[in-house]
PDB file of N, CA and C in Angstrom:
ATOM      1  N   UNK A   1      33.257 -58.716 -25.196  1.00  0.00           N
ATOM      2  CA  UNK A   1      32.305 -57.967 -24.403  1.00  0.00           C
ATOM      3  C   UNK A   1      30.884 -58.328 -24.859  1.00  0.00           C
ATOM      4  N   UNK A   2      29.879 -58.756 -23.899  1.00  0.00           N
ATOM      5  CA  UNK A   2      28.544 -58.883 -23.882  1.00  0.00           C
ATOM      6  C   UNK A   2      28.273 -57.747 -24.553  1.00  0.00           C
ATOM      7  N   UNK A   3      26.946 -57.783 -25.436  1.00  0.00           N
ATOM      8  CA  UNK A   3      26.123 -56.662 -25.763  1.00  0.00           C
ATOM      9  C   UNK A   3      24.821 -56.876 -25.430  1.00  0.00           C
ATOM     10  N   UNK A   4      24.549 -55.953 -24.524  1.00  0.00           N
ATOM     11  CA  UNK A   4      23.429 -55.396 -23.705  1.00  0.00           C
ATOM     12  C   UNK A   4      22.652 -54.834 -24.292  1.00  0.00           C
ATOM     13  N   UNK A   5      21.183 -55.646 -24.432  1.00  0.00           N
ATOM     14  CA  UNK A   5      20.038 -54.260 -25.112  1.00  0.00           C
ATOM     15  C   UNK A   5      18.995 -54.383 -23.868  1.00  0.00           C
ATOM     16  N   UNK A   6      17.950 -53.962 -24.830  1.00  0.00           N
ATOM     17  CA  UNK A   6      16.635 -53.837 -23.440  1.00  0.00           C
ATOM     18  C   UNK A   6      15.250 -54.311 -24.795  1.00  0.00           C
ATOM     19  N   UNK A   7      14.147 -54.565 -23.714  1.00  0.00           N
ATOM     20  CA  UNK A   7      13.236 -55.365 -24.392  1.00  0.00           C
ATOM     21  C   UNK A   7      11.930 -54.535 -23.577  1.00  0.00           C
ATOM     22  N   UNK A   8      10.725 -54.198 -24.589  1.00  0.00           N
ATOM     23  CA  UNK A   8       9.803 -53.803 -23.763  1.00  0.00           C
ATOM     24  C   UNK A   8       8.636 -55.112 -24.809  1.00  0.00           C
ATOM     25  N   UNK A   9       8.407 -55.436 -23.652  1.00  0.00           N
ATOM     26  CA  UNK A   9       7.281 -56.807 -23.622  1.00  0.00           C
ATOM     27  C   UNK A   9       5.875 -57.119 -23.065  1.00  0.00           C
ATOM     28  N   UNK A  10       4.939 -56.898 -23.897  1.00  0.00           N
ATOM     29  CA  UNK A  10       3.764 -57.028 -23.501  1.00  0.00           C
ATOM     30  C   UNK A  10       3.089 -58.297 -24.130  1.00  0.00           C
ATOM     31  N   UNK A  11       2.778 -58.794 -22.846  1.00  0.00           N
ATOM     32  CA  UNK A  11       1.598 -60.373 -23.430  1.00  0.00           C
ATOM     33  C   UNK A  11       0.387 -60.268 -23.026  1.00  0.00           C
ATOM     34  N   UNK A  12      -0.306 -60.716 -23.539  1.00  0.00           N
ATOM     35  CA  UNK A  12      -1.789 -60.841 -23.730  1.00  0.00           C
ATOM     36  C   UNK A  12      -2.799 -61.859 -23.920  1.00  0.00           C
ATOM     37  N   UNK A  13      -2.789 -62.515 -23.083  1.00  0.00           N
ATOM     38  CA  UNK A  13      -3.524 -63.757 -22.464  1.00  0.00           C
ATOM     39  C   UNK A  13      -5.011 -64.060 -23.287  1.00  0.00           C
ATOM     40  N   UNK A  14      -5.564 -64.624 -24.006  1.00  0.00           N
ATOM     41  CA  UNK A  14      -6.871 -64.712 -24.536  1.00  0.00           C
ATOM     42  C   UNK A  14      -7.775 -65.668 -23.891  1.00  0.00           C
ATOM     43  N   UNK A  15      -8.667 -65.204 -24.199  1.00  0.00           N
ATOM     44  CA  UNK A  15      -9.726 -66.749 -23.676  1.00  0.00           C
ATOM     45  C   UNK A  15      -8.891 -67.131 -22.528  1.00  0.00           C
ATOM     46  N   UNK A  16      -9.129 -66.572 -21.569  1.00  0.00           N
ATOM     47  CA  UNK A  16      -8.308 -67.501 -20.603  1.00  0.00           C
ATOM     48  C   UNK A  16      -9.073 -66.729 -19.120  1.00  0.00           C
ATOM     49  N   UNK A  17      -9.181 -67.967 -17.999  1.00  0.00           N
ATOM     50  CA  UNK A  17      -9.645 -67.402 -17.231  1.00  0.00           C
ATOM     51  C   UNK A  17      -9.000 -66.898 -15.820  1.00  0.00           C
ATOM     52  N   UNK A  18      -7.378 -67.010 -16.124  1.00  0.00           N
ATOM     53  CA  UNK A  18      -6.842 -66.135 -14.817  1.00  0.00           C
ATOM     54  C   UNK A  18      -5.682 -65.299 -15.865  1.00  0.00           C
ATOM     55  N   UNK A  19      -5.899 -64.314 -15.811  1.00  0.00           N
ATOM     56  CA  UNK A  19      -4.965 -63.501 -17.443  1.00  0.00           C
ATOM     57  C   UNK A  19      -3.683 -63.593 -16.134  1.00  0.00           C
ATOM     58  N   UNK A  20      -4.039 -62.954 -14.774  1.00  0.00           N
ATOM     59  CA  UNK A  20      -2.417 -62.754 -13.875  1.00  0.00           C
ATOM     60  C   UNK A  20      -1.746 -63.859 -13.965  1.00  0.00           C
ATOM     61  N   UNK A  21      -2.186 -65.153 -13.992  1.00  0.00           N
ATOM     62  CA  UNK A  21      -1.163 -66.378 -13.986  1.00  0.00           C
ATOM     63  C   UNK A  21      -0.334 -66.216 -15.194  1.00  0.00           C
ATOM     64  N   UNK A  22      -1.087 -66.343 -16.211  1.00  0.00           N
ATOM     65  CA  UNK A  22       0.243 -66.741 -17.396  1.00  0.00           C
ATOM     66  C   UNK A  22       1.246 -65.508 -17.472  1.00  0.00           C
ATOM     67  N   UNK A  23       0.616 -64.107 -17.396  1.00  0.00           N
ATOM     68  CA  UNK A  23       1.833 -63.048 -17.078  1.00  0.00           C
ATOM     69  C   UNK A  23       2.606 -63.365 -15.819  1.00  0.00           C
ATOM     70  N   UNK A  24       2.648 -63.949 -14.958  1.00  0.00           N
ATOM     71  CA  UNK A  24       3.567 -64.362 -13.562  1.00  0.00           C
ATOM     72  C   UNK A  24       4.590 -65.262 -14.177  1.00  0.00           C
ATOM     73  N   UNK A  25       3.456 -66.308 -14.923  1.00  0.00           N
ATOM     74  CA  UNK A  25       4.923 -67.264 -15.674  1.00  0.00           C
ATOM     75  C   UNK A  25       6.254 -66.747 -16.534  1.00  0.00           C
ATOM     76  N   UNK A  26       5.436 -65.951 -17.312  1.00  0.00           N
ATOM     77  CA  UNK A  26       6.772 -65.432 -18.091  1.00  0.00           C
ATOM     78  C   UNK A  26       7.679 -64.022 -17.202  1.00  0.00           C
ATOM     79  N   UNK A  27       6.692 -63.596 -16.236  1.00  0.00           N
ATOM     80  CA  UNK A  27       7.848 -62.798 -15.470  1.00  0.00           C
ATOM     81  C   UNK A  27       8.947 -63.323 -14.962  1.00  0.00           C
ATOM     82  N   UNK A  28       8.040 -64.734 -14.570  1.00  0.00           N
ATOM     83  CA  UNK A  28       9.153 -65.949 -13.862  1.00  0.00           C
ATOM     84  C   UNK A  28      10.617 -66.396 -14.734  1.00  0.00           C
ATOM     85  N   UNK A  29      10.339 -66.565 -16.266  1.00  0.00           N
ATOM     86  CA  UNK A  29      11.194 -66.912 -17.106  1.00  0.00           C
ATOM     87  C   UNK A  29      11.983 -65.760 -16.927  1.00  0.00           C
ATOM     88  N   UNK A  30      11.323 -64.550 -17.029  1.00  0.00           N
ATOM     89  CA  UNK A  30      12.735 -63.664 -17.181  1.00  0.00           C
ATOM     90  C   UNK A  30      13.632 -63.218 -16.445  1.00  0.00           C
ATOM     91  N   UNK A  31      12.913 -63.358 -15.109  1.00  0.00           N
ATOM     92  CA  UNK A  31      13.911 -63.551 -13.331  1.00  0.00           C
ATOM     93  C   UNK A  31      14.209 -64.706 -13.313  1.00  0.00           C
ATOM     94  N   UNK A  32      14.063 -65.944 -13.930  1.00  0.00           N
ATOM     95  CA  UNK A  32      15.095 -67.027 -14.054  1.00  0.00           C
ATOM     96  C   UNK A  32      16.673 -67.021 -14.601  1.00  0.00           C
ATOM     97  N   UNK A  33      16.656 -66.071 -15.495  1.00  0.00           N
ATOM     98  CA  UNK A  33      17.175 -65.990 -17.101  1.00  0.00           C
ATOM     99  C   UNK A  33      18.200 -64.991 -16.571  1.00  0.00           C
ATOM    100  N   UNK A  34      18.082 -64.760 -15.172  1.00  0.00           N
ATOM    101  CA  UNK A  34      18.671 -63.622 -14.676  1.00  0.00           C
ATOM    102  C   UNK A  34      18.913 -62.005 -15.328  1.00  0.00           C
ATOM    103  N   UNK A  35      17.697 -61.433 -16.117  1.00  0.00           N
ATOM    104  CA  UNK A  35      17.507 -60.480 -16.758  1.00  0.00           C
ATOM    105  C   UNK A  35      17.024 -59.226 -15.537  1.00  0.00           C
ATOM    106  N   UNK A  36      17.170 -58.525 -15.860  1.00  0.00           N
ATOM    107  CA  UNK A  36      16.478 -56.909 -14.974  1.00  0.00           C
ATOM    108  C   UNK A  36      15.228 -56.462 -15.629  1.00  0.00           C
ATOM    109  N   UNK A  37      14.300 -56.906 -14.248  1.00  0.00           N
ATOM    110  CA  UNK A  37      12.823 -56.916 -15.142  1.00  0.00           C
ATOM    111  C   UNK A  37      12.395 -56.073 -14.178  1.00  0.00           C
ATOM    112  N   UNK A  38      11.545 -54.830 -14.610  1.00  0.00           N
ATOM    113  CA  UNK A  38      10.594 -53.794 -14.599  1.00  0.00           C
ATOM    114  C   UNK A  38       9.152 -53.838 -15.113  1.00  0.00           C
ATOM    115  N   UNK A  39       8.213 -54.706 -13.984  1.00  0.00           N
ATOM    116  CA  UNK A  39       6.681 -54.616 -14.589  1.00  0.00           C
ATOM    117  C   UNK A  39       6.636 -53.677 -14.586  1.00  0.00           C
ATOM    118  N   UNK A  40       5.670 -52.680 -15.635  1.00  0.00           N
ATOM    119  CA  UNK A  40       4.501 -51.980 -15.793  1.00  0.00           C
ATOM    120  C   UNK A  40       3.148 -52.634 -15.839  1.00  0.00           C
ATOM    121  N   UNK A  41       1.998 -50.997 -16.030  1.00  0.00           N
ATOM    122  CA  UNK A  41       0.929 -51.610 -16.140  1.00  0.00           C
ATOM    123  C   UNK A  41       0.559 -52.179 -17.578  1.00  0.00           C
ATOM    124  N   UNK A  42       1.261 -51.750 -18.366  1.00  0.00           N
ATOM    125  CA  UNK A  42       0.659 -51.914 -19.829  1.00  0.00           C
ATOM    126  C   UNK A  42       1.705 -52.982 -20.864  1.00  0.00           C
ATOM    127  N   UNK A  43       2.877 -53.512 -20.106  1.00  0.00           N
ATOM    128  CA  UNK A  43       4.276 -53.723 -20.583  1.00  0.00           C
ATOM    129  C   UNK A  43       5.153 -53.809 -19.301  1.00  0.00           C
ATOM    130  N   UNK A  44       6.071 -55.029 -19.823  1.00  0.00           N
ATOM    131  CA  UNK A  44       7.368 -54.944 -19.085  1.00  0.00           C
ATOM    132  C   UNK A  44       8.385 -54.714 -19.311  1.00  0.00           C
ATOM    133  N   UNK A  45       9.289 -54.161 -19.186  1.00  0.00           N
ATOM    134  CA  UNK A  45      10.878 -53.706 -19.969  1.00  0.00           C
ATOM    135  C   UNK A  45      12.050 -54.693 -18.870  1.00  0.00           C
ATOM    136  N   UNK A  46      12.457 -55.666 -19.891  1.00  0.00           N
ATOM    137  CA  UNK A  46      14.320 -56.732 -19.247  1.00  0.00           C
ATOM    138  C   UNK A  46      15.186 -56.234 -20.209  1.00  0.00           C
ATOM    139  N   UNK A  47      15.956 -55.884 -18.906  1.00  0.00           N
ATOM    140  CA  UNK A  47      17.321 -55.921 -19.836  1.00  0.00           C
ATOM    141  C   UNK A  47      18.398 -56.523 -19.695  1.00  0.00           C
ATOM    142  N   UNK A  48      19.840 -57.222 -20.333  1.00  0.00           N
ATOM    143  CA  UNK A  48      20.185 -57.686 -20.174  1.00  0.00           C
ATOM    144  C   UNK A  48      21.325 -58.221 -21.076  1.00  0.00           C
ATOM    145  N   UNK A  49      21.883 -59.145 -21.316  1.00  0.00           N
ATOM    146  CA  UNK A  49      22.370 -59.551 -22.522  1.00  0.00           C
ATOM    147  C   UNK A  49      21.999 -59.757 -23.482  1.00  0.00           C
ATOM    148  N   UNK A  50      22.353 -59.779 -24.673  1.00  0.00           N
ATOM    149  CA  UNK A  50      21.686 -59.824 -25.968  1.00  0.00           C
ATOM    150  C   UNK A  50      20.880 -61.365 -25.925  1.00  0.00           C
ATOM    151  N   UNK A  51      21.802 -62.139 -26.056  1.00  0.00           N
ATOM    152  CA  UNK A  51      21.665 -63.667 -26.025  1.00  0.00           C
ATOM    153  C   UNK A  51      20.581 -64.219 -25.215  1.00  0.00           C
ATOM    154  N   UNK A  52      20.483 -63.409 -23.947  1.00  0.00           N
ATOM    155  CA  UNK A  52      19.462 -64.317 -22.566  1.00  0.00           C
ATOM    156  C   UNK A  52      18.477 -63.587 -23.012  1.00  0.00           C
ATOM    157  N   UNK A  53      18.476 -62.190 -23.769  1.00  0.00           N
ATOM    158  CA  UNK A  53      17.081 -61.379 -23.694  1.00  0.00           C
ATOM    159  C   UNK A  53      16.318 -62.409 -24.594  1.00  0.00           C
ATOM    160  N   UNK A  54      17.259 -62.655 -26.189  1.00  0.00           N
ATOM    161  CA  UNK A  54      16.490 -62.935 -26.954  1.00  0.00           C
ATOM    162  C   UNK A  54      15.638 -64.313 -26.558  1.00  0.00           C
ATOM    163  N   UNK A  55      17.014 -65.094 -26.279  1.00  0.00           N
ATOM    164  CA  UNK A  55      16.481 -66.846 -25.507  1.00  0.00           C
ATOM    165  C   UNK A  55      15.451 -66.789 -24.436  1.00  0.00           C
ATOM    166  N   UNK A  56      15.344 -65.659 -23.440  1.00  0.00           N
ATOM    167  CA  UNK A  56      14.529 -65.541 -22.343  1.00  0.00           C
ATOM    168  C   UNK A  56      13.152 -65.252 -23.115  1.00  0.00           C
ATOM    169  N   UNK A  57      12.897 -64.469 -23.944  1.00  0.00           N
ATOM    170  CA  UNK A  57      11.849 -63.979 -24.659  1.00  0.00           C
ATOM    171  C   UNK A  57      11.039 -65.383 -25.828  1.00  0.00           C
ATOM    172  N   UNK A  58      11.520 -65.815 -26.249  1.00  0.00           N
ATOM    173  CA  UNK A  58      11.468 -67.306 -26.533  1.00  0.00           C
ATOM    174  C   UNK A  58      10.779 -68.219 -25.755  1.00  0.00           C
ATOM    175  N   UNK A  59      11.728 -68.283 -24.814  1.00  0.00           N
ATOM    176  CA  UNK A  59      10.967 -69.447 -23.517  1.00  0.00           C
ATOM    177  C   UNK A  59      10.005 -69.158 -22.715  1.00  0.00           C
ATOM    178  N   UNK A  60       9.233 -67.965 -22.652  1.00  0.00           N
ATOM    179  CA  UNK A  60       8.372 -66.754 -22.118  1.00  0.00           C
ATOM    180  C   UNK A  60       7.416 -67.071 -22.977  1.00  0.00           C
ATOM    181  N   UNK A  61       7.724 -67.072 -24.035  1.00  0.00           N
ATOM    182  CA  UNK A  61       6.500 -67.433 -25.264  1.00  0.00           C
ATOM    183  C   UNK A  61       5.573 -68.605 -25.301  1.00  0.00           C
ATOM    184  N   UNK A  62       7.192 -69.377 -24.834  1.00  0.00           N
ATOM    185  CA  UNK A  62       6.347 -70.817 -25.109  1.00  0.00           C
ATOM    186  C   UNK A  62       5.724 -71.302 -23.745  1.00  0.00           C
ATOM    187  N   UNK A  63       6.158 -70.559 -22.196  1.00  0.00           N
ATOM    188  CA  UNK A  63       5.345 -70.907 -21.418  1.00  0.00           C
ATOM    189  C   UNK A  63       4.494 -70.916 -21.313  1.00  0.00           C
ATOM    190  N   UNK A  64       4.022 -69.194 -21.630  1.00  0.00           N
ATOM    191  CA  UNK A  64       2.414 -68.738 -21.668  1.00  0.00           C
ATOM    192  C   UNK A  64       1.824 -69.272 -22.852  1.00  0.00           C
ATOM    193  N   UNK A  65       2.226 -69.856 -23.842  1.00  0.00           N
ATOM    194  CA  UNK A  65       0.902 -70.743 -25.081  1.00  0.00           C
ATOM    195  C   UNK A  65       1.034 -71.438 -24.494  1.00  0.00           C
ATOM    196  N   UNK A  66       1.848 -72.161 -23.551  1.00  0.00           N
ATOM    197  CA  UNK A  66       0.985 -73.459 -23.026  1.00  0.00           C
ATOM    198  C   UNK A  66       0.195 -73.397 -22.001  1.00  0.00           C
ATOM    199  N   UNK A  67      -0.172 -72.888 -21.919  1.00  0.00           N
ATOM    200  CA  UNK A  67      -1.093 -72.350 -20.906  1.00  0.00           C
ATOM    201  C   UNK A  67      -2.598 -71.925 -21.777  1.00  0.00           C
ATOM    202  N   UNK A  68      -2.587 -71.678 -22.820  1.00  0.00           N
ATOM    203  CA  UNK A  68      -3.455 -71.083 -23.496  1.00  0.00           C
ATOM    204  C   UNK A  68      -3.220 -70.308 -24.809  1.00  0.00           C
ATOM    205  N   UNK A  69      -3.959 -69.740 -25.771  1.00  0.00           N
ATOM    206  CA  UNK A  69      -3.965 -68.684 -26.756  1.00  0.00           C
ATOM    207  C   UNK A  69      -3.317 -67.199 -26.057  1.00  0.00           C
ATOM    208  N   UNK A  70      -2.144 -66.733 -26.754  1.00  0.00           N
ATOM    209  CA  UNK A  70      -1.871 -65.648 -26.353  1.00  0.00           C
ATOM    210  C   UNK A  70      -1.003 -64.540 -27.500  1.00  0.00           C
ATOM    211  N   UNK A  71      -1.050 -63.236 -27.414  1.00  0.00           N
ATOM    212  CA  UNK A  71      -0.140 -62.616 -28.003  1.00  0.00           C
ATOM    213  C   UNK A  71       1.335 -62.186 -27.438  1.00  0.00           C
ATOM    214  N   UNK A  72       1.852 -61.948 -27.944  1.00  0.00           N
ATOM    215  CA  UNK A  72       3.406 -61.407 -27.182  1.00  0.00           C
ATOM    216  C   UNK A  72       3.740 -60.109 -28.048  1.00  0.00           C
ATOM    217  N   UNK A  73       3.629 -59.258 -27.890  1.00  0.00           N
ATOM    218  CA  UNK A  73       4.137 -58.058 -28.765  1.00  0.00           C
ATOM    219  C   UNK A  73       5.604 -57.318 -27.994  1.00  0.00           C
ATOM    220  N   UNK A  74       6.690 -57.552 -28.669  1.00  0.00           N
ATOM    221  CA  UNK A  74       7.880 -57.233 -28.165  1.00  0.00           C
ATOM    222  C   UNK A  74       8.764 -56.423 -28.754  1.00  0.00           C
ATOM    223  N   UNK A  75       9.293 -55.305 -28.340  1.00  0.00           N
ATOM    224  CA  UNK A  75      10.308 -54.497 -28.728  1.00  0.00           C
ATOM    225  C   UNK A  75      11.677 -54.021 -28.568  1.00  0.00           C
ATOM    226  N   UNK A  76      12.352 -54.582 -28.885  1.00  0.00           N
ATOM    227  CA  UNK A  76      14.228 -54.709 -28.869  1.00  0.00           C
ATOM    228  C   UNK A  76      14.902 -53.372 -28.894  1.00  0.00           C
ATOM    229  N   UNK A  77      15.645 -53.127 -28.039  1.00  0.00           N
ATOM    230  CA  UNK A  77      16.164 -51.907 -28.452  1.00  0.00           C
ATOM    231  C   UNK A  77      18.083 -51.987 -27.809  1.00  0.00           C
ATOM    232  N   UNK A  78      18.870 -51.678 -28.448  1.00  0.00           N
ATOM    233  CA  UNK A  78      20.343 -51.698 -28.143  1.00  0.00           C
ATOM    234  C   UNK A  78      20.938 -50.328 -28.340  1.00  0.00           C
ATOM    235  N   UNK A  79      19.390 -49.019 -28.232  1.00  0.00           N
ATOM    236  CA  UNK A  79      20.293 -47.886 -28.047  1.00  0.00           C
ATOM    237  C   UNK A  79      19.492 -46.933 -27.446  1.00  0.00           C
ATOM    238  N   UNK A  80      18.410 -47.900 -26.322  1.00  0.00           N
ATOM    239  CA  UNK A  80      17.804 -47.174 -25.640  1.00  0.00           C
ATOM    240  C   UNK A  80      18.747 -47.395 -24.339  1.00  0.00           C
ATOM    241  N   UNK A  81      18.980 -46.590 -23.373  1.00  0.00           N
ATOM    242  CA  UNK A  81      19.138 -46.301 -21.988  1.00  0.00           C
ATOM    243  C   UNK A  81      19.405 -47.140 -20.912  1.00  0.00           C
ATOM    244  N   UNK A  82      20.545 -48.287 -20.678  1.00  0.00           N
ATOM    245  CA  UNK A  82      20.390 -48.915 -20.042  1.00  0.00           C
ATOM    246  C   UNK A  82      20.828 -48.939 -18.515  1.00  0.00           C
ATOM    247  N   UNK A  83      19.847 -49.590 -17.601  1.00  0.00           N
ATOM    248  CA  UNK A  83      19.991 -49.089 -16.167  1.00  0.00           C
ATOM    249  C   UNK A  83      21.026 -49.962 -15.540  1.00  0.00           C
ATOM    250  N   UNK A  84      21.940 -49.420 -15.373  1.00  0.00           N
ATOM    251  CA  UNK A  84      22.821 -50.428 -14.390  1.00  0.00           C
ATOM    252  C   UNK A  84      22.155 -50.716 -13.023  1.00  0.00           C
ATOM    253  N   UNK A  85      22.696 -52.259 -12.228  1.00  0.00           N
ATOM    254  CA  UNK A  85      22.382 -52.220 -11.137  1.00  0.00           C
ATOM    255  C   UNK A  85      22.057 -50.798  -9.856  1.00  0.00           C
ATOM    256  N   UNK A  86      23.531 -50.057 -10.156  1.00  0.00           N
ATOM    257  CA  UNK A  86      23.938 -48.889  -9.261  1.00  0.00           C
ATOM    258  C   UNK A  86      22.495 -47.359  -9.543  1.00  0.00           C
ATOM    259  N   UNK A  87      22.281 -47.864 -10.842  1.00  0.00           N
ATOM    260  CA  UNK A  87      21.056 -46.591 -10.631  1.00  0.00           C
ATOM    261  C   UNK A  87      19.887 -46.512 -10.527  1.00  0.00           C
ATOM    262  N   UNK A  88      19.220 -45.584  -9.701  1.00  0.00           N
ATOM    263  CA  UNK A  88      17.956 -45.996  -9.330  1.00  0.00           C
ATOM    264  C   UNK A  88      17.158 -46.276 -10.584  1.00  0.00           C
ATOM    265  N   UNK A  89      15.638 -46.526 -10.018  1.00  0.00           N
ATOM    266  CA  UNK A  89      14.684 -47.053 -11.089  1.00  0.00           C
ATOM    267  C   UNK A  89      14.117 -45.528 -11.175  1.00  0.00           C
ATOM    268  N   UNK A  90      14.100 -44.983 -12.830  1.00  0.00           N
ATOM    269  CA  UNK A  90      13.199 -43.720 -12.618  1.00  0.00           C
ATOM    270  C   UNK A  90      12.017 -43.730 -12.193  1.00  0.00           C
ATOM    271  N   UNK A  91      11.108 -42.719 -11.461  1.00  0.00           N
ATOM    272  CA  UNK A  91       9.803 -42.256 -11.302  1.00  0.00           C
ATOM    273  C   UNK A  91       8.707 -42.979 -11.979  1.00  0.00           C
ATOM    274  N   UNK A  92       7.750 -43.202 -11.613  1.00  0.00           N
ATOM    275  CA  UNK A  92       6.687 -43.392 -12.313  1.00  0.00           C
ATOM    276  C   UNK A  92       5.094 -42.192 -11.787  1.00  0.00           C
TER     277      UNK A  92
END
């Protein structure tokens, strides 16, 4: 059996003069990676398999530095709440 966690992920684009592009790229990696991705405004939360989160989060990294100077501040979690397809997305 897969083990499923969840990831809340915020990047942070420096010196750079379109900050929305390089966050599009790595949204892109993680809807590649076939993960369940939830932008926010401040952070994004994928969840998914252990393996694709961690590898997806990786290749996310290295898109957006190439693109420029950036931070990635990321948080793993395997016993927070995870949303199956079948349930809605809570409220915001």
């Amino acid at each position: 059996m897969k083990k499923r966690i969840s990831a809340q992920v915020s990047l942070y684009p420096l010196r750079q003069a379109r900050l929305a592009a390089t966050i599009d790229k790595a949204l892109h990696v993680f809807r590649k990676a076939g993960l369940s991705v939830e932008p926010g405004r401040m952070s994004t939360v994928i969840l998914g398999d252990q393996a694709a989160v961690f590898a997806a989060v990786q290749d996310a990294f290295r898109t957006a530095a190439a693109h420029g100077d950036v931070v990635m501040q990321v948080s793993f979690s395997n016993a927070c709440p995870l949303r199956t397809a079948a349930q809605p997305k809570p409220p915001r």
